[in-house]
Protein backbone atom coordinates (compact mmCIF):
# COMPACT_ATOMS: atom_id res chain seq x y z
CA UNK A 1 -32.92 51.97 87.50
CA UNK A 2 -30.04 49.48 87.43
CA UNK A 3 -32.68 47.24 85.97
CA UNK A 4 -33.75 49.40 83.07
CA UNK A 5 -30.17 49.98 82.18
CA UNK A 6 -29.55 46.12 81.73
CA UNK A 7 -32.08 46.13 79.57
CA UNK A 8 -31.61 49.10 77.46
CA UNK A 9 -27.70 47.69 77.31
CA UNK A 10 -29.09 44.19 75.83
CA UNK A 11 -31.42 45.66 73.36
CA UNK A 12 -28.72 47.71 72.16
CA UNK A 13 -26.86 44.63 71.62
CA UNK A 14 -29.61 42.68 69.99
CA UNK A 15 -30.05 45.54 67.41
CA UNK A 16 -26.06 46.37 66.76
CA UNK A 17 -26.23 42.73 66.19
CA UNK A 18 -29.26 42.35 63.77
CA UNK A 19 -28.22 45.22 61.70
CA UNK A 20 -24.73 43.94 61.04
CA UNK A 21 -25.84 40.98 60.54
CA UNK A 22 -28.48 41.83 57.56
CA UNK A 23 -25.10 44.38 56.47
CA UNK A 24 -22.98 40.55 55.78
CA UNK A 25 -26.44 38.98 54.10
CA UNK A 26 -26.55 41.51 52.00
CA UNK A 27 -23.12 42.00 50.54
CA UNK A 28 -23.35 38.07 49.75
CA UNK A 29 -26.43 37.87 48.47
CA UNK A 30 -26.04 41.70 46.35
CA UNK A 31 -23.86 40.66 42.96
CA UNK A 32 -22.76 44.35 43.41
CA UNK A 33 -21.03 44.20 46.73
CA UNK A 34 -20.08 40.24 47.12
CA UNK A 35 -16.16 39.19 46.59
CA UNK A 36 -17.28 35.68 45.80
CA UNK A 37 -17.72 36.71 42.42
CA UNK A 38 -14.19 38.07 41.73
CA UNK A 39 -12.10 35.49 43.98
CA UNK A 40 -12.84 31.92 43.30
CA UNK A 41 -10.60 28.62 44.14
CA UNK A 42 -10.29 26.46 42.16
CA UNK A 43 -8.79 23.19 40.92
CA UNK A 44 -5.80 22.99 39.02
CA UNK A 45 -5.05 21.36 35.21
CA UNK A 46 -1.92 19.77 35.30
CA UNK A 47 0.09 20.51 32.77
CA UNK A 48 1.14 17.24 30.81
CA UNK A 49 4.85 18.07 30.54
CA UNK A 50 6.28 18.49 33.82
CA UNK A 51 9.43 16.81 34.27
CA UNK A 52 12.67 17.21 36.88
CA UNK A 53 15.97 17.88 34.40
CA UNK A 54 14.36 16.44 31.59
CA UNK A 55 12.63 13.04 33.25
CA UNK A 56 8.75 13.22 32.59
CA UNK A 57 6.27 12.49 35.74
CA UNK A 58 4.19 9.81 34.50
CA UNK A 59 0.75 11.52 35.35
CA UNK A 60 -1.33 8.64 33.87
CA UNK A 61 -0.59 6.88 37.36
CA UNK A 62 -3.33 7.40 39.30
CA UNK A 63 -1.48 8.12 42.76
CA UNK A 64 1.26 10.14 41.38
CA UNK A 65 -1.46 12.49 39.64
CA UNK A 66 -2.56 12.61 43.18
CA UNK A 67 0.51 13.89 44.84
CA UNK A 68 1.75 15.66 42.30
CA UNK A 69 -1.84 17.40 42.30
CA UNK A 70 -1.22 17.86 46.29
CA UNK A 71 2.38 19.87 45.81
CA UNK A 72 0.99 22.36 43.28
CA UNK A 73 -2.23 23.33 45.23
CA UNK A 74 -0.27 23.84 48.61
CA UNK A 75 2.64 25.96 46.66
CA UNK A 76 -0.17 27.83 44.58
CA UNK A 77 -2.45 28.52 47.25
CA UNK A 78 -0.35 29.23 49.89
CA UNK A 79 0.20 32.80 48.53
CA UNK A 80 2.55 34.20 51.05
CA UNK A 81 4.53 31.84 51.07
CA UNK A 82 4.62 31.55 47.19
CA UNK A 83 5.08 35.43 46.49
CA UNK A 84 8.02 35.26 49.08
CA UNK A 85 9.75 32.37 47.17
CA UNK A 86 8.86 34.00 43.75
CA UNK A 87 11.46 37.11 45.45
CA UNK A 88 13.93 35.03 47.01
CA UNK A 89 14.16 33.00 43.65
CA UNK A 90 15.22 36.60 41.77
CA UNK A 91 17.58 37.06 44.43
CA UNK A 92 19.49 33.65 44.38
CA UNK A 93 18.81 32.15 41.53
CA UNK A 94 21.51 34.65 39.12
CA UNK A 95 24.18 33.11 41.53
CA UNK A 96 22.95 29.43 41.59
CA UNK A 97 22.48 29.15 37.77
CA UNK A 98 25.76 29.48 36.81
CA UNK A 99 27.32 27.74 39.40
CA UNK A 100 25.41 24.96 38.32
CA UNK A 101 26.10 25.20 34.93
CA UNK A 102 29.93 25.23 35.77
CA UNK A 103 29.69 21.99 37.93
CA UNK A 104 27.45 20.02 35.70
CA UNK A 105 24.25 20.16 37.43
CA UNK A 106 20.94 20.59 35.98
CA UNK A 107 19.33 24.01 36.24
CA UNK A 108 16.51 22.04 37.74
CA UNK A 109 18.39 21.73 41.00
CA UNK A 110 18.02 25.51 41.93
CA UNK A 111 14.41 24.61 42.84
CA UNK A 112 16.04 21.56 44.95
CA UNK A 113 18.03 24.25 46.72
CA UNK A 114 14.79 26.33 47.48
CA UNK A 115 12.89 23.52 48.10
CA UNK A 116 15.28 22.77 51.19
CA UNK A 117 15.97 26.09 52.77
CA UNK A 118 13.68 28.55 50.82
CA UNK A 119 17.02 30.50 50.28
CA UNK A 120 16.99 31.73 54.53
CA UNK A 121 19.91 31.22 56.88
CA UNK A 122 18.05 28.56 59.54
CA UNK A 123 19.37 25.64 60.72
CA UNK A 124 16.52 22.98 60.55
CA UNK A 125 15.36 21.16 63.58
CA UNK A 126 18.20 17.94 62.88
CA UNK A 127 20.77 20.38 62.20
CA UNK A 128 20.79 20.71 58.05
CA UNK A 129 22.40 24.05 57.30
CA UNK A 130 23.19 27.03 54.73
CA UNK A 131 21.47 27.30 51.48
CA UNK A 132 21.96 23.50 50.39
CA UNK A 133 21.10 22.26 54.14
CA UNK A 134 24.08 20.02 54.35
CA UNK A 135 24.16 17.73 57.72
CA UNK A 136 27.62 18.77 59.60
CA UNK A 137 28.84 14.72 58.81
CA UNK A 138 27.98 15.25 55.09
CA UNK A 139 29.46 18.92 54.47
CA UNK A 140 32.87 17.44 56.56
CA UNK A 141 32.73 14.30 53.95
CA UNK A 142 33.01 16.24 51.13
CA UNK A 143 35.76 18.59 51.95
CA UNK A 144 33.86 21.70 53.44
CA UNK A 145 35.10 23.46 56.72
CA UNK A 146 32.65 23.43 59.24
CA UNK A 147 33.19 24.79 62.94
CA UNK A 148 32.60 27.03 65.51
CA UNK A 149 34.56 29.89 63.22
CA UNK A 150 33.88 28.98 59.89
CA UNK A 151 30.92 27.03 58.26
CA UNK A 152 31.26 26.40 54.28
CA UNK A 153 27.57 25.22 54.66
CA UNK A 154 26.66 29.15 54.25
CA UNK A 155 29.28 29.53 51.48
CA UNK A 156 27.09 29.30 48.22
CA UNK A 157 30.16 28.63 45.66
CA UNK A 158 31.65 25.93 47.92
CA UNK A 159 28.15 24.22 49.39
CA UNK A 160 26.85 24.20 45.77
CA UNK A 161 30.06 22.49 44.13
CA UNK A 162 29.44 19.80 47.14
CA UNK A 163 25.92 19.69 46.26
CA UNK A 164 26.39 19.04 42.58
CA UNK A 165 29.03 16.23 43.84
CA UNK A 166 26.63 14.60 45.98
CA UNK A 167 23.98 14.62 43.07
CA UNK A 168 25.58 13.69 40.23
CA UNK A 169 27.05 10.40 42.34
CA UNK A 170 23.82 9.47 43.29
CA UNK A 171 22.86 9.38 39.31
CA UNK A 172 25.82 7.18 38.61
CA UNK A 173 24.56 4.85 41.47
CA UNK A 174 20.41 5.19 40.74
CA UNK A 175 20.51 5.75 37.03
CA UNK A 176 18.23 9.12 36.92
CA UNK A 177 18.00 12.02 38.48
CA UNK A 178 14.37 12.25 40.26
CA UNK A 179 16.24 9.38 42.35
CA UNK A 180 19.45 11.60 42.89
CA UNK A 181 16.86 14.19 43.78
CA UNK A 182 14.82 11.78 46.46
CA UNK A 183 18.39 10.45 47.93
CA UNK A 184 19.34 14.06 48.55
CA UNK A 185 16.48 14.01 50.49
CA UNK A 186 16.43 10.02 52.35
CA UNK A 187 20.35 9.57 51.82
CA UNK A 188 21.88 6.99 49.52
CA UNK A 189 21.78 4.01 51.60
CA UNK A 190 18.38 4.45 52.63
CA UNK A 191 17.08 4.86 48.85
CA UNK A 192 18.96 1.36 47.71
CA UNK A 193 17.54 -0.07 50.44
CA UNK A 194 13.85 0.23 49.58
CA UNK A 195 14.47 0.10 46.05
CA UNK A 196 16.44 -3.67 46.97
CA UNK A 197 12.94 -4.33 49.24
CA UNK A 198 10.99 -3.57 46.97
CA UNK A 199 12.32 -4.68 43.26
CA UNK A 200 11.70 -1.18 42.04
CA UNK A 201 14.17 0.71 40.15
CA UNK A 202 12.40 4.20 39.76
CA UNK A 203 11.06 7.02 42.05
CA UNK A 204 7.81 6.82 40.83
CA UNK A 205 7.37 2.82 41.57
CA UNK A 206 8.87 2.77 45.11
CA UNK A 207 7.20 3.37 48.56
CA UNK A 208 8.86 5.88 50.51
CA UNK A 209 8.97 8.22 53.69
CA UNK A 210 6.35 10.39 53.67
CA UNK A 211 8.78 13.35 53.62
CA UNK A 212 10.06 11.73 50.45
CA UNK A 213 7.03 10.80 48.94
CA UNK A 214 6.56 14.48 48.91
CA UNK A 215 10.16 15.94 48.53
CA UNK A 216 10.29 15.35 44.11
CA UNK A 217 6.72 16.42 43.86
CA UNK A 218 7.68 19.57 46.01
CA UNK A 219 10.65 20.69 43.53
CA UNK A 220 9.04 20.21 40.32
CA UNK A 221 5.52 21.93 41.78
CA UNK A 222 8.25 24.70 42.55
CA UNK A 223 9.34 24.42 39.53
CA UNK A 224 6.34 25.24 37.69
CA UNK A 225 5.06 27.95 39.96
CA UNK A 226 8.15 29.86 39.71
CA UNK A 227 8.46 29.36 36.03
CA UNK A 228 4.84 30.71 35.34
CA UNK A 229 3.53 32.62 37.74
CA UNK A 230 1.19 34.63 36.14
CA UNK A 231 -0.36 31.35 35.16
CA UNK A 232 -1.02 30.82 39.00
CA UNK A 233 -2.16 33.85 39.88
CA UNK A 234 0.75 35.87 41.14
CA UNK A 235 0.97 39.11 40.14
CA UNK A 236 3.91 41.51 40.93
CA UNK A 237 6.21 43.77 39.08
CA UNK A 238 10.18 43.75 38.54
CA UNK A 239 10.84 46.49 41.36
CA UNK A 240 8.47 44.16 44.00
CA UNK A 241 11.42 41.47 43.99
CA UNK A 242 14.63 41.22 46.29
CA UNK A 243 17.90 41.18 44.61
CA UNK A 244 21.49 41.05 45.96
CA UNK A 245 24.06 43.73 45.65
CA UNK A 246 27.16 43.38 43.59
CA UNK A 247 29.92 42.58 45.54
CA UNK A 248 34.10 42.21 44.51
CA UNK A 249 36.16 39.51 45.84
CA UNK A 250 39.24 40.08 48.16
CA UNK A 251 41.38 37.23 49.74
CA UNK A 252 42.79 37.02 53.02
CA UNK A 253 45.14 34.49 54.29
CA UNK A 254 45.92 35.93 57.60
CA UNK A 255 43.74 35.78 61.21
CA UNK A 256 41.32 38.82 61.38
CA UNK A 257 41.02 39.41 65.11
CA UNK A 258 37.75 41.72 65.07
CA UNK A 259 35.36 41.54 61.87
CA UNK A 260 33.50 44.25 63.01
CA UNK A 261 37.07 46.52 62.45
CA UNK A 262 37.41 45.12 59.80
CA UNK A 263 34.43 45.64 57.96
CA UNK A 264 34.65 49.66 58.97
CA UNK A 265 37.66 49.65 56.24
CA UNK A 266 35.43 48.80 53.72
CA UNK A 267 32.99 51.27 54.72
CA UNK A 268 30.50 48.79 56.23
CA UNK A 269 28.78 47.72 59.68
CA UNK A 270 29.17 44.09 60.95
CA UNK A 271 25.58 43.24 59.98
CA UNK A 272 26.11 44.30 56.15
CA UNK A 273 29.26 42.85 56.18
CA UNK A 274 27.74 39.36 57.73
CA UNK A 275 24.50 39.05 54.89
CA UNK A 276 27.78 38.61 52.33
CA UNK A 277 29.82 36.22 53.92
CA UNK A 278 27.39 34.06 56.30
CA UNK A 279 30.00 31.46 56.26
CA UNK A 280 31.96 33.58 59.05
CA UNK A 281 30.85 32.34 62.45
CA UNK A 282 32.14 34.45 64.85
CA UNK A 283 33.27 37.91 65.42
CA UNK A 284 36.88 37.16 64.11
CA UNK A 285 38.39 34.64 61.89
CA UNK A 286 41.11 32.64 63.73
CA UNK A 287 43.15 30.92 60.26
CA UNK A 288 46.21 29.52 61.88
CA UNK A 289 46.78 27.35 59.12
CA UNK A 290 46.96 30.81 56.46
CA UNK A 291 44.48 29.50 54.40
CA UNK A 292 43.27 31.88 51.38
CA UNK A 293 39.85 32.28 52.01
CA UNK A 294 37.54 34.81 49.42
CA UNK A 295 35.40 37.55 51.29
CA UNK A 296 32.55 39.32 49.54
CA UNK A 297 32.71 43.00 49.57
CA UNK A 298 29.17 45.09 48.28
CA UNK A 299 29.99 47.02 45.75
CA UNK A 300 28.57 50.73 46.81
């Protein structure tokens, strides 16, 4: 009996089998039924004017068609990813673009910015933080306030006036910004010192990291994504993207002992009050010295 069962059981499972498997040959082979026909991958033109702030890639080089070919596959078809940048991007970039304008900058260098964190607050694996990823030793250099309590790194104003510092410097030394872009990336001193090796005086020319032999192609791949996505495929409308409430600024210069208190007077929980003002550590603000600092407040 036991025996008859075992093999009623397996010829079950022989024809479950068969069946489903002439159910898949059809639907490839049947034009009617088969997604092949509708999704397709394929390779990408490269458009002949892509450029970081103005300074064209010079595509007629073989291997820099090559990697600049690499950066806009992965960022096209890596959909997820790309959709979820396409959102941040209309979240962040109203705030960046101005900022940038006021210090200077390139409107180019909001795609740096994404390029680093992909506008989330994580602190990469070496320690790089806040929208810019500024190392603690760099942010301190440049004048922001970074501890336990406070960390400018999450400040956007104040991180992004360091960040246009720290790029525009770089220009003076390197003479264009794709370099500026690739020392943000390997530091200064570790840019002049392969250029030096290698009597090359341009991005494009020089061997690098392979984190930097990436990093420009990354940002300008971003670039062009972002700027036409329909062109790439994505396809979403206005209401599908993440935006960022209005807020008003009010300044305190004294200690606040409990932020979660103190976000209750503005008719707020600690968590909403936190996504506005990331720079804020810890559940209080100590401020011995009475320094004015500028708190974000949603706008209701």
């Amino acid at each position: 009996m036991n025996r008859s069962l075992r093999i009623l059981s397996l010829l079950s499972v022989l024809t479950i089998t068969f069946l489903f498997y002439n159910a898949i040959n059809k639907s490839v082979s049947d034009p009617k039924t088969s997604t092949h026909k509708t999704y397709k991958i394929k390779s990408l033109k490269l458009p002949d004017n892509l450029n970081l702030a103005g300074e064209r890639v010079p595509l007629e080089i073989s291997d820099v068609r090559e990697r600049m070919d690499r950066e806009l596959l992965v960022n096209t078809y890596w959909q997820s990813n790309g959709l979820l940048l396409i959102k941040r991007a209309n979240k962040y970039f109203p705030i960046l673009e101005p900022l940038l304008k006021k210090y200077d900058l390139p409107d180019d260098f909001k795609f740096l910015a994404l390029a680093e964190s992909a506008f989330i607050d994580e602190t990469s694996s070496v320690g790089a933080a806040g929208m810019w990823h500024f190392m603690k030793t760099t942010g301190k250099e440049f004048g922001l306030e970074i501890n336990k309590n406070v960390d400018e790194r999450y400040n956007i104003e104040k991180s992004t006036k360091v960040a246009a510092e720290y790029l525009k410097k770089s220009r003076e030394r390197f003479g264009s910004w794709t370099l500026a872009a690739a020392a943000y990336n390997a530091g200064n001193y570790g840019i002049a010192k392969r250029l030096k090796s290698q009597e090359v005086d341009n991005y494009y020319d020089a061997l690098l990291p392979d984190e930097t032999e990436r990093y420009v192609f990354r940002i300008i791949a971003l670039k062009e994504v972002i700027t036409n996505p329909k062109k790439y495929g994505f396809v979403y409308d206005q209401e599908d993207l993440y935006t960022l409430a209005k807020t008003r600024t009010i300044r305190v210069d004294t200690a606040i002992s409990n932020i979660t208190n103190f976000a209750k007077k503005f008719g707020l929980n600690y968590k909403e009050f936190k996504m506005h003002n990331p720079w804020l550590r810890e559940n209080k603000l100590n401020n011995k010295s009475r320094k004015l600092y500028e708190i974000k407040i949603p706008v209701k």
